[in-house]
Every structure is written in structure tokens, then in C-alpha cells.
N, C-alpha and C. Protein backbone atom coordinates (compact mmCIF):
# COMPACT_ATOMS: atom_id res chain seq x y z
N UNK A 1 225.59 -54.88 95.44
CA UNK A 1 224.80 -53.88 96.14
C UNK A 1 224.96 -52.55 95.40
N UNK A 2 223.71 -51.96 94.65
CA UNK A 2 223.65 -50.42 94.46
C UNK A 2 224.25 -49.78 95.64
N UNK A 3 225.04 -47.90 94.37
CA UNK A 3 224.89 -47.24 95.39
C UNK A 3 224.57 -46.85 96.44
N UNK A 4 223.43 -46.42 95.79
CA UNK A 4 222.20 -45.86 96.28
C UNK A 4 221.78 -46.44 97.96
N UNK A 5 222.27 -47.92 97.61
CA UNK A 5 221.64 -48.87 98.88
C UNK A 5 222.50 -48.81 99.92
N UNK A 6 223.78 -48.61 99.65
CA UNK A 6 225.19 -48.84 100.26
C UNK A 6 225.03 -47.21 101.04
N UNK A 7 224.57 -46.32 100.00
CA UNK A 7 224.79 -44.51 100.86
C UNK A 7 223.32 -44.43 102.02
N UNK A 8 222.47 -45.32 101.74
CA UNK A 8 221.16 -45.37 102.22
C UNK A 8 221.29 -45.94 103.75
N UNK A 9 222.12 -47.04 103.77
CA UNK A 9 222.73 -47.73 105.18
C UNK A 9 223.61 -46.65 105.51
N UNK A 10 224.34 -46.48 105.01
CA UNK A 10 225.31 -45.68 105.57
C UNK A 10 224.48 -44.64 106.39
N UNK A 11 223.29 -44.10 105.82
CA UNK A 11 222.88 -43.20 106.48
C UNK A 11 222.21 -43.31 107.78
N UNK A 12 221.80 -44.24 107.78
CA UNK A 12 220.67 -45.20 108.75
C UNK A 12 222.12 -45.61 110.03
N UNK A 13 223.21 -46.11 109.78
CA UNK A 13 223.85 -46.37 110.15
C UNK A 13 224.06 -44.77 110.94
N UNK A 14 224.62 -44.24 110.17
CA UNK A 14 225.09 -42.42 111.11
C UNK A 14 223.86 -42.42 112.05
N UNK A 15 222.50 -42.32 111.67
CA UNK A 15 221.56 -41.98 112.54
C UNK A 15 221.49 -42.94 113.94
N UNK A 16 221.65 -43.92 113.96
CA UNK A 16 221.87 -44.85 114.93
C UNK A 16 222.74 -44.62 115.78
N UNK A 17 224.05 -43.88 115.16
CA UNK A 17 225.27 -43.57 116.02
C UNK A 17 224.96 -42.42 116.49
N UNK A 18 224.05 -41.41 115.90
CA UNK A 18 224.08 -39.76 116.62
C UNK A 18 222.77 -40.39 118.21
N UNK A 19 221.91 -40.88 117.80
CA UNK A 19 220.66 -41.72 118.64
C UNK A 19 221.26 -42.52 119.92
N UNK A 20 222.58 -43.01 119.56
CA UNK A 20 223.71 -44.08 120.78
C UNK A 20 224.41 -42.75 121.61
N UNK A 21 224.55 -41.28 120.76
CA UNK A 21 225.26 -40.19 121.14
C UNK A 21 224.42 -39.82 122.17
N UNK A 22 223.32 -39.22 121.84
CA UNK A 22 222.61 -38.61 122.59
C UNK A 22 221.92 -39.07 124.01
N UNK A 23 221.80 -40.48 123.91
CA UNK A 23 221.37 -41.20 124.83
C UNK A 23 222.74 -41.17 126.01
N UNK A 24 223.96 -41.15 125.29
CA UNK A 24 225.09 -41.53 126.12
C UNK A 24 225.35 -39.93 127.01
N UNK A 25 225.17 -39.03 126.43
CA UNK A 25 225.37 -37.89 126.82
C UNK A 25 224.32 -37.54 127.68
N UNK A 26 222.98 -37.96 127.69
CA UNK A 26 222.39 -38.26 129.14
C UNK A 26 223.04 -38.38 130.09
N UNK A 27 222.99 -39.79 129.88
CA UNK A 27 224.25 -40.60 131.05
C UNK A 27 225.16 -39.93 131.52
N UNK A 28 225.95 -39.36 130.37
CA UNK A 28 227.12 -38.29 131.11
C UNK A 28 226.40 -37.31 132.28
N UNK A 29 225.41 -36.50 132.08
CA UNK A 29 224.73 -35.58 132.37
C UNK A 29 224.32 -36.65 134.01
N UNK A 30 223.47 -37.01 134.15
CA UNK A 30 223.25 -37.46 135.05
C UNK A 30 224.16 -38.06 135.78
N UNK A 31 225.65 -38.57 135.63
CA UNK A 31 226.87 -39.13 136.12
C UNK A 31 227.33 -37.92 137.31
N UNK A 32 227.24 -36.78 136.22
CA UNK A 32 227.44 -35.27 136.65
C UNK A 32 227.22 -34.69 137.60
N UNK A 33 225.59 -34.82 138.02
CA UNK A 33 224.71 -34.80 138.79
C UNK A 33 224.35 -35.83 139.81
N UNK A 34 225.53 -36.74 139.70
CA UNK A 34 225.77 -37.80 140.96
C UNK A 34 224.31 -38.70 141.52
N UNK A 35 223.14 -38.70 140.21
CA UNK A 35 222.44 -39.93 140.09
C UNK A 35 222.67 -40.79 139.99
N UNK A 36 224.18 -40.91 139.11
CA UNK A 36 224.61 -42.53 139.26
C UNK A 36 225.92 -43.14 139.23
N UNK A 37 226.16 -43.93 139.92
CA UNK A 37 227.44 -44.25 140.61
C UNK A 37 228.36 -44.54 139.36
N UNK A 38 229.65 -44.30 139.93
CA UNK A 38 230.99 -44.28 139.21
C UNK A 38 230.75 -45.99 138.03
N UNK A 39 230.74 -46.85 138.98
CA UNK A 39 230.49 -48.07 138.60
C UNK A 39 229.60 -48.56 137.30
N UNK A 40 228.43 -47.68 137.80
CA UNK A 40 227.53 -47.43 136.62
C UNK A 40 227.67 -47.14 135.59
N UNK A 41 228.31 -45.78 135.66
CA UNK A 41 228.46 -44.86 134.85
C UNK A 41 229.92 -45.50 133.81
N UNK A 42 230.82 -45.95 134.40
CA UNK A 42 232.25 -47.39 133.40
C UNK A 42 231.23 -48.05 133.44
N UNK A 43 229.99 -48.40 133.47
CA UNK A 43 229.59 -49.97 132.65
C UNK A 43 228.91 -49.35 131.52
N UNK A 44 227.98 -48.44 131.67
CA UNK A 44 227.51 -47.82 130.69
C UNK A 44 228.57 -47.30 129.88
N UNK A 45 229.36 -46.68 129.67
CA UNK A 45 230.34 -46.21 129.26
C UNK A 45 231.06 -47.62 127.98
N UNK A 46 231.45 -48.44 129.15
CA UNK A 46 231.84 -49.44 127.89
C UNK A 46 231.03 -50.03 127.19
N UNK A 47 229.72 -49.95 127.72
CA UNK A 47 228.59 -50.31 126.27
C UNK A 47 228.39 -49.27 125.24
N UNK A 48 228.63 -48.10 125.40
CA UNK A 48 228.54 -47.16 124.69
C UNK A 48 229.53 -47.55 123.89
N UNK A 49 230.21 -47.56 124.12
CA UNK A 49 231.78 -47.28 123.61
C UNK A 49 231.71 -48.98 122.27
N UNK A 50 231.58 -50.19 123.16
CA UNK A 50 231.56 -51.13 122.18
C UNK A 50 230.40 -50.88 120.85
N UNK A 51 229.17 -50.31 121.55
CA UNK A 51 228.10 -50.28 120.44
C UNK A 51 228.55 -49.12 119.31
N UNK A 52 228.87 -48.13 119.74
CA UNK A 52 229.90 -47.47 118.55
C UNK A 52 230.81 -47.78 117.64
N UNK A 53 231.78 -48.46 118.77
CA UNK A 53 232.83 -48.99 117.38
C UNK A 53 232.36 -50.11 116.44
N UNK A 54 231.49 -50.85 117.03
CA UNK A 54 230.80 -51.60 116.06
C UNK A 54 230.01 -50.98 115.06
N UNK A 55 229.66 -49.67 115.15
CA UNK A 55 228.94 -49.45 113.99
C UNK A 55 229.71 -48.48 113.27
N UNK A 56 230.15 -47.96 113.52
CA UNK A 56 231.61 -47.03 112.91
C UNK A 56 232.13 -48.45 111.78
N UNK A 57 232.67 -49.54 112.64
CA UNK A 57 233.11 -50.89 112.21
C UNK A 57 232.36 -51.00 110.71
N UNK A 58 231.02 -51.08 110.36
CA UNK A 58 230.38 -51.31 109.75
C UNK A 58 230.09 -50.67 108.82
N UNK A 59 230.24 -49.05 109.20
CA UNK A 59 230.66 -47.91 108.27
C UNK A 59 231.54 -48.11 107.50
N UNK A 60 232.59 -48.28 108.21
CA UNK A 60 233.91 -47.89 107.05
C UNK A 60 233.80 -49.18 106.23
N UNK A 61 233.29 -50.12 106.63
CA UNK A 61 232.96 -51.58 105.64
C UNK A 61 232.25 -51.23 104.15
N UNK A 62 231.28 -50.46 104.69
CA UNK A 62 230.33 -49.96 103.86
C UNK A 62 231.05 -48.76 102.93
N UNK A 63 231.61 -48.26 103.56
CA UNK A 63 231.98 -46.76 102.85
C UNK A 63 233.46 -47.46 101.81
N UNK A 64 234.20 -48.73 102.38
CA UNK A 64 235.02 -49.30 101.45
C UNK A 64 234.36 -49.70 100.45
N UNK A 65 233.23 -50.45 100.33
CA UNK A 65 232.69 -51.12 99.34
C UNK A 65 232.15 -50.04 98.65
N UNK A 66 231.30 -49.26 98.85
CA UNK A 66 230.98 -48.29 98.35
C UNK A 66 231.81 -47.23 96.93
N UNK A 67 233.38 -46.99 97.83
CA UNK A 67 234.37 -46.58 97.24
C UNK A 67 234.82 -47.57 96.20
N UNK A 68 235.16 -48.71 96.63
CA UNK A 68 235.34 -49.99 95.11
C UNK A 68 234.32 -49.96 94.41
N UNK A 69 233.04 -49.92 94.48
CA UNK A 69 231.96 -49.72 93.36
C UNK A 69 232.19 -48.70 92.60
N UNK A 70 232.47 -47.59 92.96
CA UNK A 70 232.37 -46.02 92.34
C UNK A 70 233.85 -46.38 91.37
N UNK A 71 234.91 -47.09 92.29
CA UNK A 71 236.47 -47.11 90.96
C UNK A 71 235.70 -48.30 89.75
N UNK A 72 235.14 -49.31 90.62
CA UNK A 72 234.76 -50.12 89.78
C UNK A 72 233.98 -49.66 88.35
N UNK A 73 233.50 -48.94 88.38
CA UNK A 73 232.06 -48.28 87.64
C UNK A 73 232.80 -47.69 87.01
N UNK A 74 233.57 -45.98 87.34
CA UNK A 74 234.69 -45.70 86.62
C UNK A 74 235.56 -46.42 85.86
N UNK A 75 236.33 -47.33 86.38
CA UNK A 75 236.70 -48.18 85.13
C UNK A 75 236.27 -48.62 83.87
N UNK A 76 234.95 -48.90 84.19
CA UNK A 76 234.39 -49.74 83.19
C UNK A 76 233.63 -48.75 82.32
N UNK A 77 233.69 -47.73 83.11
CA UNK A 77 232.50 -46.57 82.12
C UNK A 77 231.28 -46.18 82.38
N UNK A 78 230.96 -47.17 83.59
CA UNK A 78 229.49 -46.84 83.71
C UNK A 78 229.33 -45.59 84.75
N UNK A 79 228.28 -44.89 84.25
CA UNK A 79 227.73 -43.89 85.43
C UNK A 79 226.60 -44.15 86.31
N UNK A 80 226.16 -45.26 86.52
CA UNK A 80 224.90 -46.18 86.76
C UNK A 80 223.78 -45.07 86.76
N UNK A 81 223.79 -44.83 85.81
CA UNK A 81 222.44 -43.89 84.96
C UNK A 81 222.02 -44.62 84.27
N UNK A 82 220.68 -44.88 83.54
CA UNK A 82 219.60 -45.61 82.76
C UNK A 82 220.39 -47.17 82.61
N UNK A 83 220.29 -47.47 83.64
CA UNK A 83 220.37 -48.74 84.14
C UNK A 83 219.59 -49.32 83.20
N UNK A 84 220.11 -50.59 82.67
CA UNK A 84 219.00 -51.11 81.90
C UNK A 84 218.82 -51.42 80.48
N UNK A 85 219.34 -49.96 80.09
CA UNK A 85 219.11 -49.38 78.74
C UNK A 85 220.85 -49.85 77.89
N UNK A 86 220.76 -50.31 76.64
CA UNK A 86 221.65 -50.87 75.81
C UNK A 86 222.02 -49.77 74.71
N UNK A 87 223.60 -49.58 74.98
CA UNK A 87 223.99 -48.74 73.77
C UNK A 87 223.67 -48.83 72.37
């Protein structure tokens, strides 16, 4: 997997998690405002909570591999610039 592709999820990935944020902070908001019961509000809560760490989960997966590509590349010399092209 390119960089490029690996920083590209990653990003898509953050946006998903700020999108799980904002929706959850509703919820808080309205919990607040005693629209919705305690009960509710711990069930929602632990879906929030699992759908996060799963993608956090998936982050740092990504952001490891990511990091071994970049030592990898360093090692070897490459700057994955003109891909392609023969010394």
C-alpha cells in the first residue's frame, strides 16, 4: 500500500470519528435536557464508545504500517518520488 493511500484512509478514517463525535455530543445535549432516559443515553453511549475504539483501532494499524513504510523506504533509499523511473 502507497503512502499516499495509507495518509488518505487515515484521513477518511479521522473524518468518520469527528462525524461519530458530533452526532454523540447531540446525544449528550439532549441527555442534558432530559429527552432521553438514563438507559438510553448508557446504550448510546456504549455504541459510541465501541464505534470509536474501533476506528481509532484501525488508525493506529494504519499509522503503524504507514510508519514501517516510511523506515522501510529510508532504508533502502527511496523517496517514492518518480516512481517508475530507473537510475
Amino acid at each position: 500500500m502507497h503512502n499516499e493511500k495509507i495518509e488518505c484512509e487515515i484521513k477518511e478514517l479521522n473524518a468518520i470519528r469527528a462525524m461519530r463525535h458530533r452526532d454523540f455530543k447531540e446525544i449528550e445535549k439532549r441527555y442534558n435536557r432530559k429527552e432521553i432516559s438514563d438507559k438510553n443515553y448508557e446504550k448510546q453511549k456504549r455504541k459510541y464508545d465501541s464505534r470509536v475504539e474501533k476506528i481509532k483501532g484501525k488508525i493506529r494499524k494504519l499509522e503503524e504500517k504507514h510508519e514501517n513504510k516510511r523506515r522501510e523506504n529510508k532504508y533502502l533509499g527511496w523517496s517514492g518520488k518518480n516512481e517508475g523511473q530507473s537510475n
